[in-house]
N, C-alpha and C. Protein backbone atom coordinates (compact mmCIF):
# COMPACT_ATOMS: atom_id res chain seq x y z
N UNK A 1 159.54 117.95 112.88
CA UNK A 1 159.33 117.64 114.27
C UNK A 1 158.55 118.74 114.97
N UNK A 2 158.60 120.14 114.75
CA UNK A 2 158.17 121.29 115.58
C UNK A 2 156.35 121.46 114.97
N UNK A 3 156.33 120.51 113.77
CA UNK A 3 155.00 120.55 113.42
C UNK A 3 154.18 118.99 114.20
N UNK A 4 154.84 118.87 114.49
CA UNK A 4 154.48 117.15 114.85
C UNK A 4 154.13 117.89 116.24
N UNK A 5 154.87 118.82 117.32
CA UNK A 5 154.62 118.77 118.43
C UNK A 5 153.48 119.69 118.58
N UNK A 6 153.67 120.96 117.33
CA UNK A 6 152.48 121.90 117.20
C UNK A 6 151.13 120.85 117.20
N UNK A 7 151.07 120.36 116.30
CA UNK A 7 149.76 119.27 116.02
C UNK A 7 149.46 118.98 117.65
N UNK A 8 150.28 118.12 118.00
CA UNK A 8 149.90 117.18 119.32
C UNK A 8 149.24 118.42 120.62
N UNK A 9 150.26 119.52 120.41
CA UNK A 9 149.78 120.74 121.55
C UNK A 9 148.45 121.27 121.20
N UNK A 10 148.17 121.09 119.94
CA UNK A 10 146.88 121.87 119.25
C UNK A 10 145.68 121.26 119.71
N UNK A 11 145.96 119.64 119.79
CA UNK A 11 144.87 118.49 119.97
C UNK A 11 144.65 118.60 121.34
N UNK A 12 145.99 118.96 122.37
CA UNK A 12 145.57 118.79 123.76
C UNK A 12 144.75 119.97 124.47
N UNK A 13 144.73 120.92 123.91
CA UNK A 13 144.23 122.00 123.83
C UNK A 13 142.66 121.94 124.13
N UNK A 14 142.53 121.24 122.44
CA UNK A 14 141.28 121.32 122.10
C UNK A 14 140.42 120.00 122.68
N UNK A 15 141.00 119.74 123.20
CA UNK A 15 140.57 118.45 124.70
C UNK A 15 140.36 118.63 125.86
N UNK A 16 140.89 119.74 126.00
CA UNK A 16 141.30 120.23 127.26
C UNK A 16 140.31 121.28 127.50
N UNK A 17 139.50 122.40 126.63
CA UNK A 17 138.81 123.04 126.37
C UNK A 17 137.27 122.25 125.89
N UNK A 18 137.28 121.40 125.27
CA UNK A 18 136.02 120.33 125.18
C UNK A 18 135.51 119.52 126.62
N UNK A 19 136.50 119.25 127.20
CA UNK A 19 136.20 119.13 129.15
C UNK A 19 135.73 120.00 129.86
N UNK A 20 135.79 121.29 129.51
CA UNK A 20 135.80 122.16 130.37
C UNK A 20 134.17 122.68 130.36
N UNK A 21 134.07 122.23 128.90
CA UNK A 21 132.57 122.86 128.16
C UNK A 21 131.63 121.87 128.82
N UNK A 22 131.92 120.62 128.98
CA UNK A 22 131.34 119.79 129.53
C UNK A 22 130.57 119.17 130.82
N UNK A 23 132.11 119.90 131.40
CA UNK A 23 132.21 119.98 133.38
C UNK A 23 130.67 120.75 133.61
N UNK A 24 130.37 121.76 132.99
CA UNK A 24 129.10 122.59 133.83
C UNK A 24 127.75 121.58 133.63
N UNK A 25 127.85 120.45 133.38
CA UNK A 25 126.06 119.57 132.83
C UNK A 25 125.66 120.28 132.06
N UNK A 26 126.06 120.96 131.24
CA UNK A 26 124.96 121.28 130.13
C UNK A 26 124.81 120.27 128.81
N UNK A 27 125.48 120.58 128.58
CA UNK A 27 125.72 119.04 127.50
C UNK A 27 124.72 119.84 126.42
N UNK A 28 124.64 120.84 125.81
CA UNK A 28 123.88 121.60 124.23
C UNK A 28 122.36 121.45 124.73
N UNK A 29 122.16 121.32 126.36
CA UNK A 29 120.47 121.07 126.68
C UNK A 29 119.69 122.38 126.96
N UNK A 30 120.81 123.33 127.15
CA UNK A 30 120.28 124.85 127.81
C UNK A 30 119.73 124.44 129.32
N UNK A 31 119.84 123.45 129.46
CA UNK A 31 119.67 123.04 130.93
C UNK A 31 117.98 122.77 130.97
N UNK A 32 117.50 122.84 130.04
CA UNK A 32 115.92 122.39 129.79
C UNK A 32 115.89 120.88 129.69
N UNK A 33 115.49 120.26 130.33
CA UNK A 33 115.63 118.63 129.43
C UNK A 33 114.40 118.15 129.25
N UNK A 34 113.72 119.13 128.26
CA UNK A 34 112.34 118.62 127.24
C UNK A 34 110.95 119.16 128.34
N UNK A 35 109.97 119.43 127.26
CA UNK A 35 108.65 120.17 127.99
C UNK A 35 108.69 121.02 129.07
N UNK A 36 107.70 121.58 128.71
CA UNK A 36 106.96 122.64 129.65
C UNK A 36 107.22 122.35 131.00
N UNK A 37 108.59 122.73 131.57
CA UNK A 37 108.58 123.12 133.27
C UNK A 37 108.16 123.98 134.34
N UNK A 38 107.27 124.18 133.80
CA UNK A 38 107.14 125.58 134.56
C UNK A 38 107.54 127.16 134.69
N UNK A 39 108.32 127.22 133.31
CA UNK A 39 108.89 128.43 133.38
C UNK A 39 110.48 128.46 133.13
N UNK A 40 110.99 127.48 134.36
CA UNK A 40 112.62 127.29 134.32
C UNK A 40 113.27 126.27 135.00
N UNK A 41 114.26 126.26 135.32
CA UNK A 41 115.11 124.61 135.09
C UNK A 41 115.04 124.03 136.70
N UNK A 42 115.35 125.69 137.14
CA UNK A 42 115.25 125.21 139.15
C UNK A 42 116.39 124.52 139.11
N UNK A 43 116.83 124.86 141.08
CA UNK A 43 118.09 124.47 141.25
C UNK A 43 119.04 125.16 140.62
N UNK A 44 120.69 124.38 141.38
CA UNK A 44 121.84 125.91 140.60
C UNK A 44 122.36 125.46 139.43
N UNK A 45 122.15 126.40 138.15
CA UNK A 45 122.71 126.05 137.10
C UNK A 45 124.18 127.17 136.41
N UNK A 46 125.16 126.99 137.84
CA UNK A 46 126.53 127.44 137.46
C UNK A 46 125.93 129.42 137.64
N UNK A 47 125.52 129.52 138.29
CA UNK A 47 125.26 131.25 138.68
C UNK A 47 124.45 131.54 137.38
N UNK A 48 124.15 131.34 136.29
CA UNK A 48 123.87 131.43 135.02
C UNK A 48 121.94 132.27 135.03
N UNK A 49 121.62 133.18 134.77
CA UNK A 49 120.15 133.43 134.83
C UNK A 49 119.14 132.30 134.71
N UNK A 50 118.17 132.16 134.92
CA UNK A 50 117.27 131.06 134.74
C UNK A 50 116.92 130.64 133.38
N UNK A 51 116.44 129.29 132.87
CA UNK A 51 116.30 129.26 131.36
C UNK A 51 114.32 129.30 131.58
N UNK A 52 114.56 130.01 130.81
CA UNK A 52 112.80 130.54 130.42
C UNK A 52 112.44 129.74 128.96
N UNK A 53 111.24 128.51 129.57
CA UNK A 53 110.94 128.28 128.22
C UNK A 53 109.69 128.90 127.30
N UNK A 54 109.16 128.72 126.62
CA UNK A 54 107.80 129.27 125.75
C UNK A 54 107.27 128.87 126.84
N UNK A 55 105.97 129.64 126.79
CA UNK A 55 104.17 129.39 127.83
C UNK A 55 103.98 128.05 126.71
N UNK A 56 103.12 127.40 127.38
CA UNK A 56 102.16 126.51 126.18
C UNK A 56 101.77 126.89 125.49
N UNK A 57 101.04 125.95 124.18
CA UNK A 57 100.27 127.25 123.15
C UNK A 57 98.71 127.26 124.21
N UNK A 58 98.38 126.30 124.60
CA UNK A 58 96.72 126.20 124.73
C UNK A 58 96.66 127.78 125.88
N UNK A 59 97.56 127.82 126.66
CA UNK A 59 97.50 129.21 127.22
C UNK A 59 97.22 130.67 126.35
N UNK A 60 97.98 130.53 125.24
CA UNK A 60 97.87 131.59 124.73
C UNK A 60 96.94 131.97 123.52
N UNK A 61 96.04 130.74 122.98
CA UNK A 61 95.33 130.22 122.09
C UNK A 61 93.87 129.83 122.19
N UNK A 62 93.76 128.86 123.73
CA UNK A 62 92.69 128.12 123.88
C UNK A 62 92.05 129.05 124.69
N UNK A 63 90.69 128.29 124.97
CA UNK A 63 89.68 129.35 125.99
C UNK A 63 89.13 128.21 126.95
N UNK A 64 89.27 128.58 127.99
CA UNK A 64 88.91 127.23 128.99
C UNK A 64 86.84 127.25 128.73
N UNK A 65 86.96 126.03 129.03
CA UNK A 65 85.77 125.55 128.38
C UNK A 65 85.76 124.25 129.03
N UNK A 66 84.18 123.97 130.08
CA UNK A 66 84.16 122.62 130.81
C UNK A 66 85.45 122.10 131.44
N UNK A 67 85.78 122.70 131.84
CA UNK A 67 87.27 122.06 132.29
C UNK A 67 88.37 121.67 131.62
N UNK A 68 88.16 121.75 130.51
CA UNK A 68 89.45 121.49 129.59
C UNK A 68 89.48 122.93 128.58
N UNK A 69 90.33 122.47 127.75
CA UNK A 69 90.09 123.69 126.54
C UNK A 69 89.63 123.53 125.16
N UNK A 70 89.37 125.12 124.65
CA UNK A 70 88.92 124.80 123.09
C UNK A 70 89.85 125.63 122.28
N UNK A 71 89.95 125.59 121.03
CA UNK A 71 90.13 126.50 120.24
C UNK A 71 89.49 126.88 119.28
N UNK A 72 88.92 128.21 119.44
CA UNK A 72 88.01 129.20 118.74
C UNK A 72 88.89 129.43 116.80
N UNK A 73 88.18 129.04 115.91
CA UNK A 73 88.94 129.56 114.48
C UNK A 73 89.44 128.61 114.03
N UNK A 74 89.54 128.61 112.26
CA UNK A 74 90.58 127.04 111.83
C UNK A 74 91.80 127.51 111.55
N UNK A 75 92.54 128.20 111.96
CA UNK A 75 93.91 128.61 112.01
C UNK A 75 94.36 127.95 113.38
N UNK A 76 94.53 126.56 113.41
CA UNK A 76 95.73 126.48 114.35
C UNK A 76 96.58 124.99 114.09
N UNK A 77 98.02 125.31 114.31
CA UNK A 77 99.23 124.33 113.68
C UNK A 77 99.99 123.61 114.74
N UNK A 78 99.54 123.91 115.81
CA UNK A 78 100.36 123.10 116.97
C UNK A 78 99.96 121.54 116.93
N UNK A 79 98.62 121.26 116.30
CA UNK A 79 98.51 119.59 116.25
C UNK A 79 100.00 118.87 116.03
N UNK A 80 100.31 117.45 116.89
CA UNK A 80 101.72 116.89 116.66
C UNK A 80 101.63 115.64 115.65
N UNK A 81 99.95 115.64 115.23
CA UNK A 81 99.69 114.46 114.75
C UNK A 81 98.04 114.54 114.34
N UNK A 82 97.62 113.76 113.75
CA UNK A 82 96.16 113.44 112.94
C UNK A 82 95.86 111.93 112.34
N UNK A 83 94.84 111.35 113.24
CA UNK A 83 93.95 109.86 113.29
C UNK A 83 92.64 110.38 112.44
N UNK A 84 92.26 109.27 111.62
CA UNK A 84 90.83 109.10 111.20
C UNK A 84 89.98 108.66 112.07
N UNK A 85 89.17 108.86 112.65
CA UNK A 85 87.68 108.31 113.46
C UNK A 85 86.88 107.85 112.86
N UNK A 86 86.44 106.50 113.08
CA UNK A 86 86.05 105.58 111.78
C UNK A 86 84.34 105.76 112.30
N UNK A 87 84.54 105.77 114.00
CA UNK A 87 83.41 105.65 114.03
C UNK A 87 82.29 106.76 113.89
N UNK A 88 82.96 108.07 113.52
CA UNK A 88 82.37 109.42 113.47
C UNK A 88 82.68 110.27 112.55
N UNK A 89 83.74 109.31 111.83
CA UNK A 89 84.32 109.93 110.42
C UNK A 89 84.66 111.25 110.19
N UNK A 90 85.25 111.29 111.08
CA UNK A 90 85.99 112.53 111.21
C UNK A 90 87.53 112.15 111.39
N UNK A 91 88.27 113.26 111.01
CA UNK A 91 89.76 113.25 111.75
C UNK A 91 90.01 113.73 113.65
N UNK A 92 91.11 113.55 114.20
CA UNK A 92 91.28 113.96 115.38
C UNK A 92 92.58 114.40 115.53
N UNK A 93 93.00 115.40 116.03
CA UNK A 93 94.45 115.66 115.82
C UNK A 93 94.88 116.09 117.35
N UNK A 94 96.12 115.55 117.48
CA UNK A 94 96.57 115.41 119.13
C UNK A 94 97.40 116.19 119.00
N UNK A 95 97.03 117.10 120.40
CA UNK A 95 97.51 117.98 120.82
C UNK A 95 98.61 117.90 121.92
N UNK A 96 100.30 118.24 121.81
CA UNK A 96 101.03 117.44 122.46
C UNK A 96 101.22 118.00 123.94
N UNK A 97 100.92 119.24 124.16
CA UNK A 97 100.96 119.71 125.06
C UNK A 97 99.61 119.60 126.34
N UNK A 98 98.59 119.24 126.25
CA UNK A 98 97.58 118.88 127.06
C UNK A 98 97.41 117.15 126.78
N UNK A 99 98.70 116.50 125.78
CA UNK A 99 98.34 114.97 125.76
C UNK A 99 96.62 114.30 125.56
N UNK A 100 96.12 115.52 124.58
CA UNK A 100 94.80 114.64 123.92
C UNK A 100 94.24 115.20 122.89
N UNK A 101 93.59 114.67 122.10
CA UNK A 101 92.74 114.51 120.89
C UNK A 101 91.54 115.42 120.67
N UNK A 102 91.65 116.09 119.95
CA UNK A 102 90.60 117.33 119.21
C UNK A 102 89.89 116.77 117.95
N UNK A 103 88.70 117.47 118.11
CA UNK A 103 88.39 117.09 116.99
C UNK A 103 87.66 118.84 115.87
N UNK A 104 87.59 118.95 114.93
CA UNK A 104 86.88 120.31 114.23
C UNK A 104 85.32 120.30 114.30
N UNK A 105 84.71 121.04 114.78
CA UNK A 105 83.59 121.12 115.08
C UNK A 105 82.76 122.36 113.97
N UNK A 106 82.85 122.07 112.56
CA UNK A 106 82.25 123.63 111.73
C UNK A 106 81.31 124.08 112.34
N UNK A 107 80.10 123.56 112.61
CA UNK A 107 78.97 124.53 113.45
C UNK A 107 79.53 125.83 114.48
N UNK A 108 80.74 125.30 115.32
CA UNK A 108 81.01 125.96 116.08
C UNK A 108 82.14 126.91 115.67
N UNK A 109 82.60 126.44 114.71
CA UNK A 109 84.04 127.14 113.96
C UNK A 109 85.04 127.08 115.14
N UNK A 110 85.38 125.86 115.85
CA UNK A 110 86.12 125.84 116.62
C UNK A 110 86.67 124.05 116.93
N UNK A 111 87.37 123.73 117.82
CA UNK A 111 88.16 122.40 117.72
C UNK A 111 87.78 122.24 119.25
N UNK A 112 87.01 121.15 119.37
CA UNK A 112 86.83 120.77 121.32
C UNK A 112 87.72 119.52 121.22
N UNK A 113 87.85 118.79 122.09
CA UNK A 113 88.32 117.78 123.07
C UNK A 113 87.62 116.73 122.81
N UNK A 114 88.30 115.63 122.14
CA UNK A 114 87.49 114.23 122.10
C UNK A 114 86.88 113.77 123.82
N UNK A 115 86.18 113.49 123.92
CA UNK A 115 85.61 112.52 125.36
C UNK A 115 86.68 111.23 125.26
């Protein structure tokens, strides 16, 4: 019986402590809920310091160029994805953070911006 009530006290416990983790909205999000915000979450998140996410890569990578960006060199891995271009026969690989399509340019040894 004194193990039967241990058990049951053990469970309410650990229920009771799983609520508690819960009560603040975080829910395992770090209070980020997906992409580049600006830096941090904004608004009060329980007195807690601000959550700082990564810069973009194209900030720290690309070189502004015509109004959009490029990247200079064939070292780069942030593509989220890669299409064939049938009509230019080339590949294009999308870039998830500026939401568009690059393509490799060898003459230039660098990757511009599909039109």
């Amino acid at each position: 019986m004194n193990k039967f009530i241990f058990g049951l006290g053990a469970a309410l416990l650990a229920l009771v402590l799983t609520g508690e983790a819960k009560a603040d909205g975080n829910h395992g999000h770090g209070g980020n809920r997906g992409g580049y915000n600006g830096g941090y979450h904004g608004g009060y998140n329980g007195g807690r310091a601000p959550v700082v996410t990564a810069r973009p890569y194209y900030l720290d990578h690309g070189v502004r160029h015509n109004g959009g960006y490029i990247y200079r060199g064939r070292d780069h891995h942030q593509w989220s994805g890669r299409v064939w271009n049938t009509r230019y026969s080339r590949y294009q690989y999308y870039e998830p953070t500026l939401r568009c399509y690059y393509y490799w340019n060898p003459a230039q040894v660098a990757y511009y911006p599909c039109d």
